[in-house]
N, C-alpha and C. Protein backbone atom coordinates (compact mmCIF):
# COMPACT_ATOMS: atom_id res chain seq x y z
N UNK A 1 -29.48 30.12 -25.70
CA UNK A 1 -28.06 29.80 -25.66
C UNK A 1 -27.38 30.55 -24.52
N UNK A 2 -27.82 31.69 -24.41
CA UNK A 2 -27.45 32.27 -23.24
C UNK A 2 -27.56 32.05 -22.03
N UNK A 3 -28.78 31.68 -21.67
CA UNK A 3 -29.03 31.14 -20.39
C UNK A 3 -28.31 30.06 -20.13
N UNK A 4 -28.39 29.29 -21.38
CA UNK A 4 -27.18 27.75 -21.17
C UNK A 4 -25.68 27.84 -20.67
N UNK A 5 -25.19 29.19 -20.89
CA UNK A 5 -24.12 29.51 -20.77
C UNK A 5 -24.12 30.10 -19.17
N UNK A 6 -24.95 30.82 -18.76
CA UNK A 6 -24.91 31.32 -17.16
C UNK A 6 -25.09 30.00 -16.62
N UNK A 7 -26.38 29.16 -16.99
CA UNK A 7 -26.42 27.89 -16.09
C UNK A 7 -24.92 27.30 -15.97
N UNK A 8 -24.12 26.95 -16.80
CA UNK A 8 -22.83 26.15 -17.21
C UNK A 8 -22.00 26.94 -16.09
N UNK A 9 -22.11 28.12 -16.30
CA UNK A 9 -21.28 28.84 -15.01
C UNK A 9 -21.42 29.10 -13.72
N UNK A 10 -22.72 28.96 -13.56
CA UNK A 10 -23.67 29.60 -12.18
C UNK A 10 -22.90 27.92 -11.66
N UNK A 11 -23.10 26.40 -12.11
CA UNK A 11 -22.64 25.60 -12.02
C UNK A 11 -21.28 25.35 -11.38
N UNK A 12 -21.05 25.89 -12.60
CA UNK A 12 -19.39 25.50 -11.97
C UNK A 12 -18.37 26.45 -11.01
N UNK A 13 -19.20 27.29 -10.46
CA UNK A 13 -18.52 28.32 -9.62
C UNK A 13 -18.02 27.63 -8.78
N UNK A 14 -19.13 26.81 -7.51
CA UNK A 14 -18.75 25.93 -6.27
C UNK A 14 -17.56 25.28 -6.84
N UNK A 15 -16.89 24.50 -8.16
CA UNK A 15 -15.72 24.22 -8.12
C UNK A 15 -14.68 24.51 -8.63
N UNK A 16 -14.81 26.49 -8.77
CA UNK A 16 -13.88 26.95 -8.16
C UNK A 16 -13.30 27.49 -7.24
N UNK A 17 -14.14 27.10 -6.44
CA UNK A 17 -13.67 27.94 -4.68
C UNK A 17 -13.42 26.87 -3.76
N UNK A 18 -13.14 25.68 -4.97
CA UNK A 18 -12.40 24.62 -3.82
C UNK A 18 -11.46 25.46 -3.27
N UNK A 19 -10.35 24.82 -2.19
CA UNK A 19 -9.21 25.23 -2.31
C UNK A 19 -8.17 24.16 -3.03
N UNK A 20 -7.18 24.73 -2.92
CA UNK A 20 -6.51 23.76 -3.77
C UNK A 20 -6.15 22.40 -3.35
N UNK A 21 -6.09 22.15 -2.18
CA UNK A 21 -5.82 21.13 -1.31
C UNK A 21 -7.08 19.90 -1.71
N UNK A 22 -7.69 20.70 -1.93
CA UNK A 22 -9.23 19.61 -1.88
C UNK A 22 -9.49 19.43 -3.20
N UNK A 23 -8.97 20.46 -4.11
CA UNK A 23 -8.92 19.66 -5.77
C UNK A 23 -8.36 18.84 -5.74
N UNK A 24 -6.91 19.06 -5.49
CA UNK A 24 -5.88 17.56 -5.58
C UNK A 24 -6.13 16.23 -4.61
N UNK A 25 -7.51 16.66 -3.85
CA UNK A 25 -7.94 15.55 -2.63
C UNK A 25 -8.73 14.84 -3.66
N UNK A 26 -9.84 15.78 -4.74
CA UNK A 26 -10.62 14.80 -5.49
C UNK A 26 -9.85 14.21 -6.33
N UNK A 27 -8.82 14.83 -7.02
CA UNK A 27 -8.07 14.24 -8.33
C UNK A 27 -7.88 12.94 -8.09
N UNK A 28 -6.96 13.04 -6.66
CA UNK A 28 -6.22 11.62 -6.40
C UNK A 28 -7.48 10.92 -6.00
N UNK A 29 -8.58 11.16 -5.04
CA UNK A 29 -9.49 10.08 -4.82
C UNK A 29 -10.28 9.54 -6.16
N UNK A 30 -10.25 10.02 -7.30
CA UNK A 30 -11.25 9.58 -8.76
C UNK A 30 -9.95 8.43 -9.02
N UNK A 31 -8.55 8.71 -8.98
CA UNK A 31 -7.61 8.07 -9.79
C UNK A 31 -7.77 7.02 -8.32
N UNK A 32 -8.22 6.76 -7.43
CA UNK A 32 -7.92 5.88 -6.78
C UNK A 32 -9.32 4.70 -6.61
N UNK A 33 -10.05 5.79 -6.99
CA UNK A 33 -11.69 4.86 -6.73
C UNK A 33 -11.68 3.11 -7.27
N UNK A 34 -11.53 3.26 -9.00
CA UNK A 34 -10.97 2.06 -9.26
C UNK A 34 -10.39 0.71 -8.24
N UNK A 35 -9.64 1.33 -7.08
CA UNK A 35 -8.52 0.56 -6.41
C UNK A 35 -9.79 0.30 -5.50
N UNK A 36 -10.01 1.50 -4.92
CA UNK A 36 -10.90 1.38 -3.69
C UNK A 36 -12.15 0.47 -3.62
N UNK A 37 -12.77 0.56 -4.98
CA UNK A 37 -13.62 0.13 -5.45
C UNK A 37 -12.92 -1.57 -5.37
N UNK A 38 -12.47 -2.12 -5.55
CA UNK A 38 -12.07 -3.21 -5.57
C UNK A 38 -11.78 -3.62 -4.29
N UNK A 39 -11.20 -3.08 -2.89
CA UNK A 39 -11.04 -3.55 -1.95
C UNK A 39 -12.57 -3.69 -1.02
N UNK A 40 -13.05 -2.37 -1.54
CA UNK A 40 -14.62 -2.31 -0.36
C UNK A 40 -15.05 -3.70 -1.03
N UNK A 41 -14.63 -5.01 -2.58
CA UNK A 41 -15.78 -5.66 -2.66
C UNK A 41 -15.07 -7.08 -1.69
N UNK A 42 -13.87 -6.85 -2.01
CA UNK A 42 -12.97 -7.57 -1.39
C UNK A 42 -13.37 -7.98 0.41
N UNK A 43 -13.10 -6.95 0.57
CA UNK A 43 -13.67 -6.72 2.21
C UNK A 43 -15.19 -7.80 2.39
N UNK A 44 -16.04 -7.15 1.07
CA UNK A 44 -17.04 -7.74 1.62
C UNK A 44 -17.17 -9.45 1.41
N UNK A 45 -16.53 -9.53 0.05
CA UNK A 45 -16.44 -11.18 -0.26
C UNK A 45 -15.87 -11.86 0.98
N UNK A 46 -14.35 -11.22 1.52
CA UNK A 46 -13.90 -11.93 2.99
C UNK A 46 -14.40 -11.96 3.67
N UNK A 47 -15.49 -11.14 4.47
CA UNK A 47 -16.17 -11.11 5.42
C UNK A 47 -17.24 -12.27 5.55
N UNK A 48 -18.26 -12.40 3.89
CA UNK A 48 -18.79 -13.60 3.79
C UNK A 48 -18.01 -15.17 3.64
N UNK A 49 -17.07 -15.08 2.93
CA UNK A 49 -15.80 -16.31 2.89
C UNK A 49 -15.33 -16.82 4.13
N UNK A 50 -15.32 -15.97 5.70
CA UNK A 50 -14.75 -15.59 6.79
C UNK A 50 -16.06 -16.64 7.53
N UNK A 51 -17.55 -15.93 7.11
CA UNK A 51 -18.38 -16.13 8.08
C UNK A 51 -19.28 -17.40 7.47
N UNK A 52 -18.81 -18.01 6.51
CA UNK A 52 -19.38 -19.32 5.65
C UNK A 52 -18.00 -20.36 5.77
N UNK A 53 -16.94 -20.01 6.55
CA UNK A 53 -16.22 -21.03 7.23
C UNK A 53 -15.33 -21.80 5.48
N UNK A 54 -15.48 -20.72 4.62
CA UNK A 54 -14.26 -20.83 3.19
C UNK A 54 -12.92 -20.53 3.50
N UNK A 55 -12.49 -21.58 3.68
CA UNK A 55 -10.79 -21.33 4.42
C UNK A 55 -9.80 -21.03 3.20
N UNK A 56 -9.84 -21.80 1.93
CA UNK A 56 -9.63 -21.26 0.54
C UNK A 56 -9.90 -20.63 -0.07
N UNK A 57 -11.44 -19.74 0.33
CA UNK A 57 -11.23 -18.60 -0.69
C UNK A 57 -11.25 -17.05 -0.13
N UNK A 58 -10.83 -17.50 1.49
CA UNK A 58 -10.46 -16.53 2.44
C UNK A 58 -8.90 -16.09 1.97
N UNK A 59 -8.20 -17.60 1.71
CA UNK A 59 -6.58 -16.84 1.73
C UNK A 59 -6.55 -16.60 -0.28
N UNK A 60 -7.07 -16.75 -0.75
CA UNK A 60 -7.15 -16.35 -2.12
C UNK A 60 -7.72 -14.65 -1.69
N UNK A 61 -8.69 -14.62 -1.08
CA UNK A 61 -9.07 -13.15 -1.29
C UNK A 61 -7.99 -12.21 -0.78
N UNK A 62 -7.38 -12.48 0.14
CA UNK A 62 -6.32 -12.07 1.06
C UNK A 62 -5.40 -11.98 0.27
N UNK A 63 -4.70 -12.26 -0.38
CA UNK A 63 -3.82 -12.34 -1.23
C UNK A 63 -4.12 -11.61 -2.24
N UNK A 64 -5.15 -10.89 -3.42
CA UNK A 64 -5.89 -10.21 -4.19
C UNK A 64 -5.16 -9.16 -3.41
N UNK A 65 -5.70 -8.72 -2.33
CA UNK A 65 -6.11 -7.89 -1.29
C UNK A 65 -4.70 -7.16 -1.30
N UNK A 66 -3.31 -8.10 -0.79
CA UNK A 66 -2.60 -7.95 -0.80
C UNK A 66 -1.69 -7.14 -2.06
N UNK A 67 -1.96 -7.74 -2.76
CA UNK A 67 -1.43 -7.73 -4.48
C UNK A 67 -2.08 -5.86 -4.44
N UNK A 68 -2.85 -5.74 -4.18
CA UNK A 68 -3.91 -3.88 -4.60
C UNK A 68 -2.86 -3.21 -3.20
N UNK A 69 -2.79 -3.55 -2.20
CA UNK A 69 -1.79 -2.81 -1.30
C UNK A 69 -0.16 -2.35 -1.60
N UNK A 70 0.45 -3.61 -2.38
CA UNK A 70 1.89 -3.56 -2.85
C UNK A 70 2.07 -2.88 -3.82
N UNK A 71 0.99 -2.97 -4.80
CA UNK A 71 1.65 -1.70 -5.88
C UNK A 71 2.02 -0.48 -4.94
N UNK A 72 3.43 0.40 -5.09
CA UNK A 72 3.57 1.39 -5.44
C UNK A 72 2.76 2.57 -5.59
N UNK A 73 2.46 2.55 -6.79
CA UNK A 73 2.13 4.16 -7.31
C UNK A 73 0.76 4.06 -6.01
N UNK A 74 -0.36 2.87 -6.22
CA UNK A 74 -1.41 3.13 -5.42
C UNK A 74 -0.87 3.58 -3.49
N UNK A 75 0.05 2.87 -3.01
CA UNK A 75 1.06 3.39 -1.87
C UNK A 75 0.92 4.43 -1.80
N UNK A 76 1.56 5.14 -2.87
CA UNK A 76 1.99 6.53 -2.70
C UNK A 76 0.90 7.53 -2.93
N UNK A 77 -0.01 7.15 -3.72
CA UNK A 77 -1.63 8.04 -3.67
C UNK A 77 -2.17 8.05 -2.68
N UNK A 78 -2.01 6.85 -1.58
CA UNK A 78 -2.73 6.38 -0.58
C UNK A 78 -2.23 7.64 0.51
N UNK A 79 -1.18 7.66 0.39
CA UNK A 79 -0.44 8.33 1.56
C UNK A 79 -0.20 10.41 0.91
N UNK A 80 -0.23 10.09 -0.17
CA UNK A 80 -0.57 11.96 -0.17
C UNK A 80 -1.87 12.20 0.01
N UNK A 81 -2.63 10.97 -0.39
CA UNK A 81 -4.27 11.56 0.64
C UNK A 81 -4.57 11.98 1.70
N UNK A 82 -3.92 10.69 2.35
CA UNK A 82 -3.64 10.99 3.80
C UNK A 82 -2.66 12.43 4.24
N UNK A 83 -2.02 12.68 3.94
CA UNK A 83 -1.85 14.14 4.18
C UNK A 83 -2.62 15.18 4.00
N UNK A 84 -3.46 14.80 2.75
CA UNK A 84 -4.13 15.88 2.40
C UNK A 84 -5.51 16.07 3.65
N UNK A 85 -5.70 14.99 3.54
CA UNK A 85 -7.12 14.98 4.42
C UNK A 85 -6.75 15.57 5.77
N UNK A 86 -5.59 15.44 6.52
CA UNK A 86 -5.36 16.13 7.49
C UNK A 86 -5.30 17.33 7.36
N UNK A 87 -5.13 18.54 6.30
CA UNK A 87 -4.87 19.52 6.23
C UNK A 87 -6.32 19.78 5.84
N UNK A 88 -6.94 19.28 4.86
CA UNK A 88 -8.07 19.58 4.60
C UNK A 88 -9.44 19.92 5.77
N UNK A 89 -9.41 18.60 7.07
CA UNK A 89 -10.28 18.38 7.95
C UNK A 89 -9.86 19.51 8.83
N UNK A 90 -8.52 20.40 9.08
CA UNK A 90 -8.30 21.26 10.20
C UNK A 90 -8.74 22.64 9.16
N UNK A 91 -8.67 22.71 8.07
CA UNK A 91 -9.46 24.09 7.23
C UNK A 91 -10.69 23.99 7.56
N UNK A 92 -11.49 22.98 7.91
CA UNK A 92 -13.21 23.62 8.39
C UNK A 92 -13.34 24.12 6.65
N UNK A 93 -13.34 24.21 5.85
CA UNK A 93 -13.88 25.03 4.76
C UNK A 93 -15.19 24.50 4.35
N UNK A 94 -16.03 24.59 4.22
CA UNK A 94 -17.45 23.65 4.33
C UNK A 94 -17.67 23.13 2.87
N UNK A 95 -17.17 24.20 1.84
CA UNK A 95 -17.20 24.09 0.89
C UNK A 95 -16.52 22.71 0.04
N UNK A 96 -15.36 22.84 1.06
CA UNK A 96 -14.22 21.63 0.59
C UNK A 96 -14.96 20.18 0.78
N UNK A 97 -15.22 20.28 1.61
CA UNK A 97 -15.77 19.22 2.88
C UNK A 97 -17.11 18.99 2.17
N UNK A 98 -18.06 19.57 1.39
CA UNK A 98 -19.18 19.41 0.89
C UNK A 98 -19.27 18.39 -0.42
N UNK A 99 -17.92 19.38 -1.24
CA UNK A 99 -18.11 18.42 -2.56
C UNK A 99 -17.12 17.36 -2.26
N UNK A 100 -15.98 16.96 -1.13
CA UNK A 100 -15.41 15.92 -1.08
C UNK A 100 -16.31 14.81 -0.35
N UNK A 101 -17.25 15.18 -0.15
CA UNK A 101 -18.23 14.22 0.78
C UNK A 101 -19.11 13.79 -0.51
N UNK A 102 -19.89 14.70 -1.15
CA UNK A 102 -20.11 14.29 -2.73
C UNK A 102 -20.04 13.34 -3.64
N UNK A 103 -18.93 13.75 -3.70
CA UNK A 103 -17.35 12.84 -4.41
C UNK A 103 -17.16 11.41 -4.45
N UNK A 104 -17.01 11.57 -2.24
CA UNK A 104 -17.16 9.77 -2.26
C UNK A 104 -18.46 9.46 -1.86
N UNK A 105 -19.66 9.73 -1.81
CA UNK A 105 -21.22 9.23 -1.64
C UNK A 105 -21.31 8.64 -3.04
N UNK A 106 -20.87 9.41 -3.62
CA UNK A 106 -21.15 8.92 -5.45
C UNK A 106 -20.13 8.18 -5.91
N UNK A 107 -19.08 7.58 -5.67
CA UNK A 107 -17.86 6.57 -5.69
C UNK A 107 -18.39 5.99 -5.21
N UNK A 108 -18.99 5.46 -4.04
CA UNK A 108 -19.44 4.36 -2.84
C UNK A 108 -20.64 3.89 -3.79
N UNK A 109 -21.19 4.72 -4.18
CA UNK A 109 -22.85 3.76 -4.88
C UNK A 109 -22.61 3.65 -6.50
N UNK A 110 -22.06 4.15 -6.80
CA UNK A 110 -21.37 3.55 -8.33
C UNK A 110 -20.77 2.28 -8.44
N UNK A 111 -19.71 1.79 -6.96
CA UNK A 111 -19.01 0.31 -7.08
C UNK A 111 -20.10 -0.70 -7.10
N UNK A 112 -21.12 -0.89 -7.12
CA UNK A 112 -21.74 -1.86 -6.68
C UNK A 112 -21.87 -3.15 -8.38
């Protein structure tokens, strides 16, 4: 039981020496994956819809597409990311940069 308990911690050290910038970078990217996850399939359905000469289910996808951009709240997640990531990429912290790379390798192969 003991050892279970150092493993559990030896574990979770790396995420506490995020900094804080890069916690709230993962928070918002998990609450956004969902979204994201839906445009990377989007992207790809248009691209084939685009290159199989589907003129109807090009502007149907486009429109989906559209509809995931106009919400709001996703807007506004979109754009404190984007801040964040600028502050994050000029810290160099390797640490940050390690498990946010992580983060989305394992978001990217989960949408499928």
């Amino acid at each position: 039981m003991n050892r279970l308990l150092l493993v559990l911690a030896l574990v979770s050290l790396p995420a506490m020496a995020l900094s804080p910038a890069a916690k709230e970078f993962m928070e918002i990217s998990a609450r956004l994956e969902p979204v994201q996850c839906d445009k990377r399939k989007l992207r790809r359905a248009l691209a084939f819809a685009g290159a199989e000469g589907r003129t109807a289910d090009v502007v149907k996808l486009r429109a989906r597409f559209a509809e995931l951009d106009a919400d709001p709240e996703t807007t506004r997640l979109e754009q404190r990311l984007a801040q964040l990531e600028k502050r994050i990429s000029a810290s160099r912290d390797a640490e940050d940069l390690d498990a946010i790379s992580f983060q989305q390798r394992k978001a990217f192969y989960s949408c499928e």
